[in-house]
Protein backbone atom coordinates (compact mmCIF):
# COMPACT_ATOMS: atom_id res chain seq x y z
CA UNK A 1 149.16 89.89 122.97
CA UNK A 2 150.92 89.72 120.31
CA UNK A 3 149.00 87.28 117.47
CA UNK A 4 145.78 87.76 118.63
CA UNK A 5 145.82 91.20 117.31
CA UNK A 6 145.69 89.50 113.52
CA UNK A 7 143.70 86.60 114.37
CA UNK A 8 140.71 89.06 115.74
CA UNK A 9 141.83 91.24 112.68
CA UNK A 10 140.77 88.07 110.63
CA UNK A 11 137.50 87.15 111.91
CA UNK A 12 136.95 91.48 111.19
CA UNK A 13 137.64 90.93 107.93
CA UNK A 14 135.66 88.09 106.98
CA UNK A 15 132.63 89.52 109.06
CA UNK A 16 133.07 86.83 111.89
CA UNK A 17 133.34 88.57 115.43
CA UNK A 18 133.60 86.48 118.49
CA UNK A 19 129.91 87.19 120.22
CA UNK A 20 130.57 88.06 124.04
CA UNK A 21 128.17 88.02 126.71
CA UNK A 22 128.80 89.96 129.63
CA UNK A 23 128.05 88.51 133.34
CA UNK A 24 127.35 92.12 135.60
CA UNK A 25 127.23 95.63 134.93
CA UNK A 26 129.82 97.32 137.45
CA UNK A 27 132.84 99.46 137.11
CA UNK A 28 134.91 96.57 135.52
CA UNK A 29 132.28 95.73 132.87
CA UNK A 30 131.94 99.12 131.79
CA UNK A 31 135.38 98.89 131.08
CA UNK A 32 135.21 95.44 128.67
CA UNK A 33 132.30 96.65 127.56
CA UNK A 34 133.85 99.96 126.21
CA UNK A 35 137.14 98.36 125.24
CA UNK A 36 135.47 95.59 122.98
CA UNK A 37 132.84 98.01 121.54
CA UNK A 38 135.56 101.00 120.92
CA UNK A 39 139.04 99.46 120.15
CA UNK A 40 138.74 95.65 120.10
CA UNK A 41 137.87 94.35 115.63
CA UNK A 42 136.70 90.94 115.35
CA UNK A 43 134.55 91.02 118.65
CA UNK A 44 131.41 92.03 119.79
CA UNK A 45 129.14 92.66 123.00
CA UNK A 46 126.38 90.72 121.78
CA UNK A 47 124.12 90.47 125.37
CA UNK A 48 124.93 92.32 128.79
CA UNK A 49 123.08 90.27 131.73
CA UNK A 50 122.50 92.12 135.05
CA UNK A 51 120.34 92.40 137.59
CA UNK A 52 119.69 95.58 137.49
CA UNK A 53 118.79 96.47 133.59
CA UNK A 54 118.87 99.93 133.92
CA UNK A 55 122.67 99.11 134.94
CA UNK A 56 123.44 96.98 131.79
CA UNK A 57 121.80 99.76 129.76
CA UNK A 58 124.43 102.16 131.18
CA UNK A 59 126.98 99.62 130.23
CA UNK A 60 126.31 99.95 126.50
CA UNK A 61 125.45 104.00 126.79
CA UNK A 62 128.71 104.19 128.47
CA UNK A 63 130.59 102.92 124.97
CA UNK A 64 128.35 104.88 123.04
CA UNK A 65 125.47 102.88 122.08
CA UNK A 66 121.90 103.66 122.57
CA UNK A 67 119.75 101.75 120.57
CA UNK A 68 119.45 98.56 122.95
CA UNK A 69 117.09 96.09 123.13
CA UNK A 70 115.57 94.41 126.29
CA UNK A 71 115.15 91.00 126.04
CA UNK A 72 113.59 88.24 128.55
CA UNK A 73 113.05 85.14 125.76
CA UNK A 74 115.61 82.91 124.70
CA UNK A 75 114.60 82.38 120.87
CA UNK A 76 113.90 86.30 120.75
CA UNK A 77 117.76 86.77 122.22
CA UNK A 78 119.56 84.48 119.26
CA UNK A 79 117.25 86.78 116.93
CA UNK A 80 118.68 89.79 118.21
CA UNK A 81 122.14 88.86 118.21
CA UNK A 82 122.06 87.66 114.29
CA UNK A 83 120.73 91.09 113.66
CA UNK A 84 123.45 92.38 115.63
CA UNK A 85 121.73 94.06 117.53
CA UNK A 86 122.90 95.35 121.62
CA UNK A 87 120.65 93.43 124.26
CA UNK A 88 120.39 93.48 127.75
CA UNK A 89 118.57 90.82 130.34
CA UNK A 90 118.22 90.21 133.66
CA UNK A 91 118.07 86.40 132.87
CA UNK A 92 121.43 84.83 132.96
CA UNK A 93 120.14 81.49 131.53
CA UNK A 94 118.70 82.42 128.63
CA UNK A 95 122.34 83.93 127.88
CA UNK A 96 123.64 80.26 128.83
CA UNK A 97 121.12 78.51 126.84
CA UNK A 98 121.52 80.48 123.49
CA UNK A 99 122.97 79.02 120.43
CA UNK A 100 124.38 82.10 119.04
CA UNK A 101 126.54 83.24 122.18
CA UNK A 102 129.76 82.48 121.87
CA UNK A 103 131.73 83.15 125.28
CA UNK A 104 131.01 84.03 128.51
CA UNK A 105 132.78 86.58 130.39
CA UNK A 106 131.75 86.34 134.37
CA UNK A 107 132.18 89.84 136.10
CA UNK A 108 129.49 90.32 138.76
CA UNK A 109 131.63 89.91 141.80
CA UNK A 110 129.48 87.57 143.59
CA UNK A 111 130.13 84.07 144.60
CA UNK A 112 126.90 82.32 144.76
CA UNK A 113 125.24 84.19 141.67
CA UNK A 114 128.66 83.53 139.66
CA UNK A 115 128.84 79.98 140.50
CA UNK A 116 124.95 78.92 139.48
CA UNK A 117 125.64 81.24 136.00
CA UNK A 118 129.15 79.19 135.70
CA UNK A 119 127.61 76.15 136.20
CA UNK A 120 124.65 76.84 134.12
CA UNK A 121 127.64 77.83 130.87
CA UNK A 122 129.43 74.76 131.24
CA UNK A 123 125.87 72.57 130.86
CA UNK A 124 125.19 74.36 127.86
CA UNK A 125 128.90 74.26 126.37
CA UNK A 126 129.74 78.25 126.75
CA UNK A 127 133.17 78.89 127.51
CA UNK A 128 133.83 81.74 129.91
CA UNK A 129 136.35 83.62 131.13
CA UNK A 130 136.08 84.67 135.19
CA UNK A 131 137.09 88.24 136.06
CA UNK A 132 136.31 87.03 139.25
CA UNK A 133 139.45 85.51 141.77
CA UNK A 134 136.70 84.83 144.86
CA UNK A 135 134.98 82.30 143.14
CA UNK A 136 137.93 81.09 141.65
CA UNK A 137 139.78 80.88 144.83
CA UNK A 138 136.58 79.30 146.84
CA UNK A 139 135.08 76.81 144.29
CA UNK A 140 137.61 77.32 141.10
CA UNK A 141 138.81 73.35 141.12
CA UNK A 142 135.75 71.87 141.04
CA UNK A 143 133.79 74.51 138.38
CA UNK A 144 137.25 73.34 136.42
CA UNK A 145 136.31 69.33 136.80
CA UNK A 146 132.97 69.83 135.79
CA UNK A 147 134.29 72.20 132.61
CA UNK A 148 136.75 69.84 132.20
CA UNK A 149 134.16 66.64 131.84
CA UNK A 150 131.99 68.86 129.71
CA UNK A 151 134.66 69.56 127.47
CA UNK A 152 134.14 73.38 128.08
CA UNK A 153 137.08 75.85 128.57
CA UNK A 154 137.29 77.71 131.86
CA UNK A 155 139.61 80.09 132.26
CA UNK A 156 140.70 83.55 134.81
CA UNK A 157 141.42 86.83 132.53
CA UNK A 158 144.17 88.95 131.49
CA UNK A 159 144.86 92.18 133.63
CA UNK A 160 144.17 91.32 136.60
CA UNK A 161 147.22 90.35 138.52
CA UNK A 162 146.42 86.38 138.69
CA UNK A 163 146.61 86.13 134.83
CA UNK A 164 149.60 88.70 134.38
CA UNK A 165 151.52 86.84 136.76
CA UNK A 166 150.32 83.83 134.99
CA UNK A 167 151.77 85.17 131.59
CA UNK A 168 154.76 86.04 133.26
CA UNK A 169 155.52 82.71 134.68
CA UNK A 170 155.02 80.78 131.85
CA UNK A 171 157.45 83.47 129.95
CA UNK A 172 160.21 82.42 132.83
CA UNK A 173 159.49 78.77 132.31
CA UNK A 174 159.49 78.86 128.76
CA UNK A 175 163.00 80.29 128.84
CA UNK A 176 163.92 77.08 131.02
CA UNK A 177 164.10 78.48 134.17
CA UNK A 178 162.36 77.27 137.42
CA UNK A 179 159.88 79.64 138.89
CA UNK A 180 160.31 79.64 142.54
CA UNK A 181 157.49 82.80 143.75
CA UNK A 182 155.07 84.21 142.29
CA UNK A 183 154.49 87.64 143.74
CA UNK A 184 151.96 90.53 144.08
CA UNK A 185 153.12 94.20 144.73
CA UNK A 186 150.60 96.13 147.04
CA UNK A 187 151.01 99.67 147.74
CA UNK A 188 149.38 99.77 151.48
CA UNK A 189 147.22 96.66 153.53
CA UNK A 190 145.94 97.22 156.56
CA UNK A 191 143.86 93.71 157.59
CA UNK A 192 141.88 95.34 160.06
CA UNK A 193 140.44 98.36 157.51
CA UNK A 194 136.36 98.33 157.33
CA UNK A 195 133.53 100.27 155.45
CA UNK A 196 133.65 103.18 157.91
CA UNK A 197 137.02 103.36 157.29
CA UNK A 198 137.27 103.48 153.76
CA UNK A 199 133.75 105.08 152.73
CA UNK A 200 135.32 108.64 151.93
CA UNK A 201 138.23 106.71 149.87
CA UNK A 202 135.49 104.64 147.69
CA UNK A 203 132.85 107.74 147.58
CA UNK A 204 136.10 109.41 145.32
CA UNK A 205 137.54 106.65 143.45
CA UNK A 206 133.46 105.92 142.43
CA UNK A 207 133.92 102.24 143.54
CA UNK A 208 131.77 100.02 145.82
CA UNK A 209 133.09 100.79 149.27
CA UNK A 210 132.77 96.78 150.39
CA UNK A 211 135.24 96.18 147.33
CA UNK A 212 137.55 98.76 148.42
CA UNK A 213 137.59 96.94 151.86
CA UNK A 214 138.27 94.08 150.18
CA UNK A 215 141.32 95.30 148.43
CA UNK A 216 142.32 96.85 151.63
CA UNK A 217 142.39 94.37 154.37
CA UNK A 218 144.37 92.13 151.95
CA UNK A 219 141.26 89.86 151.21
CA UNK A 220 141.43 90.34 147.43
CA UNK A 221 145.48 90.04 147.29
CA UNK A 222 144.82 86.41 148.89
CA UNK A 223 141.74 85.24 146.79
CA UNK A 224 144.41 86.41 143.92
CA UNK A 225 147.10 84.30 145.36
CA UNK A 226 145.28 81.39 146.01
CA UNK A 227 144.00 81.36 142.21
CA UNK A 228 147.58 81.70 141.26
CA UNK A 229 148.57 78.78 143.65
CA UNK A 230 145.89 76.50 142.32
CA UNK A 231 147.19 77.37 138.92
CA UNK A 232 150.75 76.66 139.13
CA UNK A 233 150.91 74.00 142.16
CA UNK A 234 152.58 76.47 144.33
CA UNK A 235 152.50 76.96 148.10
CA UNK A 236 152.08 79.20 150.91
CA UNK A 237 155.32 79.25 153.23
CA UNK A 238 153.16 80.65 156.04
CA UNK A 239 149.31 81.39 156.53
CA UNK A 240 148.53 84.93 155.55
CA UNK A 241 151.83 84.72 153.27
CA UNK A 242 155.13 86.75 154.15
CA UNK A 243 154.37 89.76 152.76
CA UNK A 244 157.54 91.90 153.10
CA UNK A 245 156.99 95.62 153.55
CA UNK A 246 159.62 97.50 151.81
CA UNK A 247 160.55 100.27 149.64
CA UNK A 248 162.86 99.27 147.59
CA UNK A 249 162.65 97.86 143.91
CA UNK A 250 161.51 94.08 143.76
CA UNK A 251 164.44 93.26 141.98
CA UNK A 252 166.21 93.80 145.27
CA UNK A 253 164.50 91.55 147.83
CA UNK A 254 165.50 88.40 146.26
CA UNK A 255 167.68 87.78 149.57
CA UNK A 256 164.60 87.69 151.73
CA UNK A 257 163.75 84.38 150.27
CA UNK A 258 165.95 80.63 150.54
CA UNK A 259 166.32 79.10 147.38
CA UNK A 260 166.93 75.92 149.06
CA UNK A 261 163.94 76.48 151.06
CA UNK A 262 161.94 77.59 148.44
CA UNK A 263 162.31 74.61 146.15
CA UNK A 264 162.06 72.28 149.01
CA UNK A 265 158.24 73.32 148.94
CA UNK A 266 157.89 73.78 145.66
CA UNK A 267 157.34 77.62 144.66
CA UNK A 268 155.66 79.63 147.42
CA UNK A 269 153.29 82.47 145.71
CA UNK A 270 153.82 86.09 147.97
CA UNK A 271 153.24 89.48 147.96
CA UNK A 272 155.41 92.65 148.69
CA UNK A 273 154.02 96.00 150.13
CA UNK A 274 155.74 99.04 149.72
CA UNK A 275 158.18 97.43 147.03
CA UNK A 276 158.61 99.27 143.44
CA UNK A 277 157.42 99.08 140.60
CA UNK A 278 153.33 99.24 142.30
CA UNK A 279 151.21 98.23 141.00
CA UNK A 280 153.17 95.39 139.57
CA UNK A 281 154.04 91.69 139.45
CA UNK A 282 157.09 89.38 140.05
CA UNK A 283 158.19 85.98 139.26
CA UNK A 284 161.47 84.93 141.10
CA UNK A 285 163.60 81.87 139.58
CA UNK A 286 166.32 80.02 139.09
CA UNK A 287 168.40 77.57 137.05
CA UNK A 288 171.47 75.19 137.59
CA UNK A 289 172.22 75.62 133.73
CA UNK A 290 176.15 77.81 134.28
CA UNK A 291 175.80 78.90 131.06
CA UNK A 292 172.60 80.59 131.59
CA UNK A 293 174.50 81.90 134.61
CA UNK A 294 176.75 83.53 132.54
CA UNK A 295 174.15 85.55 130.18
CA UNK A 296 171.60 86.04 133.03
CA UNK A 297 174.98 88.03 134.96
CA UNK A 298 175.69 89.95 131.51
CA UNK A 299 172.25 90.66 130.71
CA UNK A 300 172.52 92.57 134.22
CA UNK A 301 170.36 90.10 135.97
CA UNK A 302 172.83 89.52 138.61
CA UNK A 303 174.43 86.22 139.84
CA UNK A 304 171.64 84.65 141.15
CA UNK A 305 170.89 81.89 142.56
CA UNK A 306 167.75 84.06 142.61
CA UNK A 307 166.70 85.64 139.68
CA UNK A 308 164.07 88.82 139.29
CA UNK A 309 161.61 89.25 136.61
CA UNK A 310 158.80 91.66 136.64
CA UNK A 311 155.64 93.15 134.72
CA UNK A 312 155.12 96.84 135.81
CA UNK A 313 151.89 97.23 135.42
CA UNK A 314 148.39 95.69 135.33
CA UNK A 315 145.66 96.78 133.34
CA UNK A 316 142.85 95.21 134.67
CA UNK A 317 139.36 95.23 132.19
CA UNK A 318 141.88 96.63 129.18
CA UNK A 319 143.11 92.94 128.55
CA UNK A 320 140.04 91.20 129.29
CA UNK A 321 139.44 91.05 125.47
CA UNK A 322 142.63 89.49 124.71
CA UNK A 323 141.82 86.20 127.19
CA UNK A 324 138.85 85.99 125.05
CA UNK A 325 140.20 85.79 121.96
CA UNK A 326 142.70 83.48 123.51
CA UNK A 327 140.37 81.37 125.27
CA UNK A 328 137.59 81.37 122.38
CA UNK A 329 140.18 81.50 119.26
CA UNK A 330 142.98 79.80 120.51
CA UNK A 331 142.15 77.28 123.03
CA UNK A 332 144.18 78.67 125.55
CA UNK A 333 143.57 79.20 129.33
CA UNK A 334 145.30 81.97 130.88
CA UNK A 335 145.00 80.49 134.49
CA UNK A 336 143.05 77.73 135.50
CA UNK A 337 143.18 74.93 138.47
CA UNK A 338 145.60 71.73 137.39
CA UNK A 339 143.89 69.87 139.98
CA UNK A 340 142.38 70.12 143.51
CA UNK A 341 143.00 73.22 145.84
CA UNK A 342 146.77 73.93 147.29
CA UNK A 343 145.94 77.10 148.89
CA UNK A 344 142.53 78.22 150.25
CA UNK A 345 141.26 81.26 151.93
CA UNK A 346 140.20 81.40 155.40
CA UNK A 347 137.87 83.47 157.26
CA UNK A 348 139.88 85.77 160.28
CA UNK A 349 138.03 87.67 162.61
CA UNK A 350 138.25 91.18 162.18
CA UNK A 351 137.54 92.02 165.39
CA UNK A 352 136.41 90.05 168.68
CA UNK A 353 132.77 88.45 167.66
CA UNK A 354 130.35 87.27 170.15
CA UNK A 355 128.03 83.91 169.60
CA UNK A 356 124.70 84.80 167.34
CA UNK A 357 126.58 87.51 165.14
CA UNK A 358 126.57 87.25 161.51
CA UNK A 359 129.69 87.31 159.13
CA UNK A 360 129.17 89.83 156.80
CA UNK A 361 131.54 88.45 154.07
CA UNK A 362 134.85 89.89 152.75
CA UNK A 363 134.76 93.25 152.47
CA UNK A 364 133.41 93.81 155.66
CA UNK A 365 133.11 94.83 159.19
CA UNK A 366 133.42 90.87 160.45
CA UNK A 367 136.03 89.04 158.81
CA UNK A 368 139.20 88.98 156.40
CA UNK A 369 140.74 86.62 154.52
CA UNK A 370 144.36 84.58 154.62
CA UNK A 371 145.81 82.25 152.33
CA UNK A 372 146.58 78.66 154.34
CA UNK A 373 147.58 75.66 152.52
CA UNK A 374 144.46 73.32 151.71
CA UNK A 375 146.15 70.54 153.93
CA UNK A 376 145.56 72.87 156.99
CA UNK A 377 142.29 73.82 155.97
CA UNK A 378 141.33 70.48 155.80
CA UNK A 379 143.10 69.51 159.21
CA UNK A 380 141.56 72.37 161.15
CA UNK A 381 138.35 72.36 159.25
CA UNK A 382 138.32 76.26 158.51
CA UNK A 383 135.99 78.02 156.52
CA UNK A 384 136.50 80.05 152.97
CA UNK A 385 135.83 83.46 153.59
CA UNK A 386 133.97 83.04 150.38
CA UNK A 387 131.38 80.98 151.88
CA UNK A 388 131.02 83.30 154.94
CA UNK A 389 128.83 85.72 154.24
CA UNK A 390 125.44 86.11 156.45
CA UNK A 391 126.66 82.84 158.57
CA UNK A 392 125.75 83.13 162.24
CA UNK A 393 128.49 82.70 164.78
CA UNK A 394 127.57 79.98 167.53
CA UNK A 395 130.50 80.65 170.07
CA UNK A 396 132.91 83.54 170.76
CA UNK A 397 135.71 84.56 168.23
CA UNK A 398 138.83 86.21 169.55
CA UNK A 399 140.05 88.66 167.30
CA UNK A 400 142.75 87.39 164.13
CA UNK A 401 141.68 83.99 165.07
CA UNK A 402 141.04 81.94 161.79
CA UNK A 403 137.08 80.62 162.04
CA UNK A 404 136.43 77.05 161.36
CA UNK A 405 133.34 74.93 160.00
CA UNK A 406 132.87 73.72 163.73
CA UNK A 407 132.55 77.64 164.89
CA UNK A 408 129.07 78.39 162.90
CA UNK A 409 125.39 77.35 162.54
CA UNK A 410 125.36 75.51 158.63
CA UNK A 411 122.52 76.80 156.47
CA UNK A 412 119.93 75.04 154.80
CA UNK A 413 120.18 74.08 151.45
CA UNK A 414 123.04 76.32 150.40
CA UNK A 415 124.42 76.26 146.76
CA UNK A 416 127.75 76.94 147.25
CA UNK A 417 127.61 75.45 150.56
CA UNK A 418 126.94 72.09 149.01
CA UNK A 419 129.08 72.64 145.67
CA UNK A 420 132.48 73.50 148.11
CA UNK A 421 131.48 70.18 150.10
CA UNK A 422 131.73 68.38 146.56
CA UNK A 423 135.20 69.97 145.85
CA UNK A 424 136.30 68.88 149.41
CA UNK A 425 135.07 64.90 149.04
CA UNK A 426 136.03 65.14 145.06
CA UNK A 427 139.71 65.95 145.41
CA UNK A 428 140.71 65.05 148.95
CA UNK A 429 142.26 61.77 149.96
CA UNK A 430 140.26 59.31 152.68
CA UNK A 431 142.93 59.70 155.04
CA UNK A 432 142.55 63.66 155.49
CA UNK A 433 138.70 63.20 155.62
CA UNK A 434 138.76 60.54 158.22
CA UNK A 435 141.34 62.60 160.22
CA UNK A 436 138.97 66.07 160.17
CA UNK A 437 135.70 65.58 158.22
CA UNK A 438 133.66 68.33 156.60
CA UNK A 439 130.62 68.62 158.26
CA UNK A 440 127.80 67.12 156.29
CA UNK A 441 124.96 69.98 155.11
């Protein structure tokens, strides 16, 4: 972005780089690691965290840099980093507890793991930036009430669609127009894809074939959605979302939507498959100002009462430093939660599923997800898909049905479990509990 080119440029020249800590060691962490190490002045990968350290050794080989240290001690870690020195750990809370981190940047993937190494950064005053859209989407409002209270910044990244679209929409706002959807562009979905499937397809692109699934079956393009909703207030018009299939240019489905309709509920967020220019992003608005009329029609924007703007492209782990800077340097989120959920995303059945099987999580052979507004999910009781993995059925499942809270065995003493429960009785009204309680764990 434009101006956080100079400020990094700054903190370069006067020997003061924003120290990152990076949260996983996958395919998307290679890439922020490589792009801050390579191309990225006034920032540096101070500590990779994984799992796996052989992994988050790669990470830093991968950019070019082979003198790393392994570290397992707090006080040793804040030594390190002064001397500037590249560390890995497997210990994500001595990387939350030490003093000379600076920001976080979550990228593992998980949900569970993610949320305990989120809610360890906001106790000990990290901010971080999540380039992660299922925890956002499953636990994202209440991780922001806690940052929020702690006076921590939380915030979703550049790249990924959620925080383009989210840079888009606050472009068509800023000009003083009313965003009305916010839209995805997928180039194929098929909600009934699993591993098998897609095994040969991940084995070539070098990607985690569960992920792949994921992106697929149209999980990912709803945890995406929902963070987007969350962010801006917005709606779904319809559980799963519309999701027009076409081939033509997005500029040219603007009469699939109502704009009468559409403001009615508020701004409905959407996706298009099929729809040019993939793998982009769209904002649709509108305005009542005429004279805006007039220079939107001669600026070849048409005559409404539906306008069409678009970003082209995403760029996924290539922007990831720029919602640093902006998040560290600048104070400013690139998505967030305003407030409770608006949209949530539900666990479907695959396939039919018998009483005593266990959900393997998105990504799977079990279960996809759909966006549904958080009213319904409260009303029907359903369950996240990103609470859903290794949770035993205890009755039938017909297949597409949505699964609800009342439909599985609860486990003991889950995390995130407990922490969604807290979202649920933090931001929802006594009326909406009374009328369909969540289940006590």
């Amino acid at each position: 972005m434009i101006i956080v080119d100079k400020a990094l440029q700054f903190r370069e020249d006067i020997g003061n780089p924003i120290r990152v800590a990076i949260m996983g060691a996958g395919y998307m962490s290679i890439g922020i690691v490589n792009q801050i190490i390579r191309y990225t002045p006034g920032m540096e990968v101070s500590v990779i965290c994984n799992r796996s350290i052989e992994k988050a050794i790669n990470c830093y080989q991968q950019a070019g840099v082979n003198q790393v240290v392994i570290c397992n001690n707090e006080r040793d870690l804040d030594k390190h980093i002064l001397r500037r020195e590249a560390v890995v750990t497997s210990d994500p809370e001595i990387v939350c507890k030490a003093n000379e981190v600076d920001i976080i940047v979550e990228a593992t993937g998980t949900i569970e793991y993610a949320a305990k190494v989120v809610m360890s950064a906001i106790e000990h005053g990290k901010p971080t930036v999540l380039m992660n859209a299922e925890l956002d989407a499953t636990v994202g409002p209440i991780l922001k009430y806690y940052a929020d209270r702690a006076n921590v910044m939380l915030s979703g990244s550049d790249g990924d669609q959620p925080g383009v679209i989210m840079n888009l929409y606050r472009f068509v706002k800023n000009l003083g127009f009313t965003p009305l959807v916010c839209g995805n562009i997928k180039g194929f979905l098929d909600i009934h894809k699993n591993p098998t499937d897609m095994l040969s397809f991940a084995e070539n692109m070098g990607q985690n074939v569960n992920m792949i699934t994921n992106f697929t079956d149209g999980t990912k393009i709803a945890f995406e959605q929902a963070t987007v909703a969350n962010a801006t207030g917005m709606v779904v018009s319809q559980r799963g979302m519309n999701g027009f299939r076409s081939n033509d240019h997005i500029d040219d489905l603007t009469h699939l939507y109502d704009v009468d309709q559409l403001k009615a509920l508020g701004g409905i967020v959407d996706y298009a498959v099929g729809a040019k220019p993939g793998p982009g992003v769209y904002v649709y608005a509108t305005t009542e100002d005429e004279l805006s009329k007039s220079y939107l029609n001669y600026l070849k924007l048409g005559k409404g009462p539906i306008y069409s703007f678009y970003t082209p492209y995403h760029l996924c782990y290539f922007e990831v430093p720029n919602s640093v800077a902006r998040v560290f340097h600048f104070n400013d989120p690139v998505l967030a939660p305003i407030d409770g959920p608006v949209v949530e995303v539900i666990t479907t059945a695959k396939t039919d599923l018998k009483a005593g099987q266990t959900l393997d999580g998105f990504g799977g052979y079990t279960s996809y997800g759909q966006c549904e507004n958080a009213s319904v999910c409260r009303k029907e009781n359903l369950l996240p898909i990103g609470l859903s993995e290794g949770i035993v059925l205890k009755r039938d499942i017909a297949k597409d049905q949505a699964i609800s809270f009342d439909d599985i065995v609860y486990p003991e003493n889950s995390f995130m479990f407990n922490l969604y429960n807290e979202q649920v009785k933090h931001f929802f009204s006594e009326s909406i509990q009374k009328e369909k309680p969540l289940q006590t764990i």
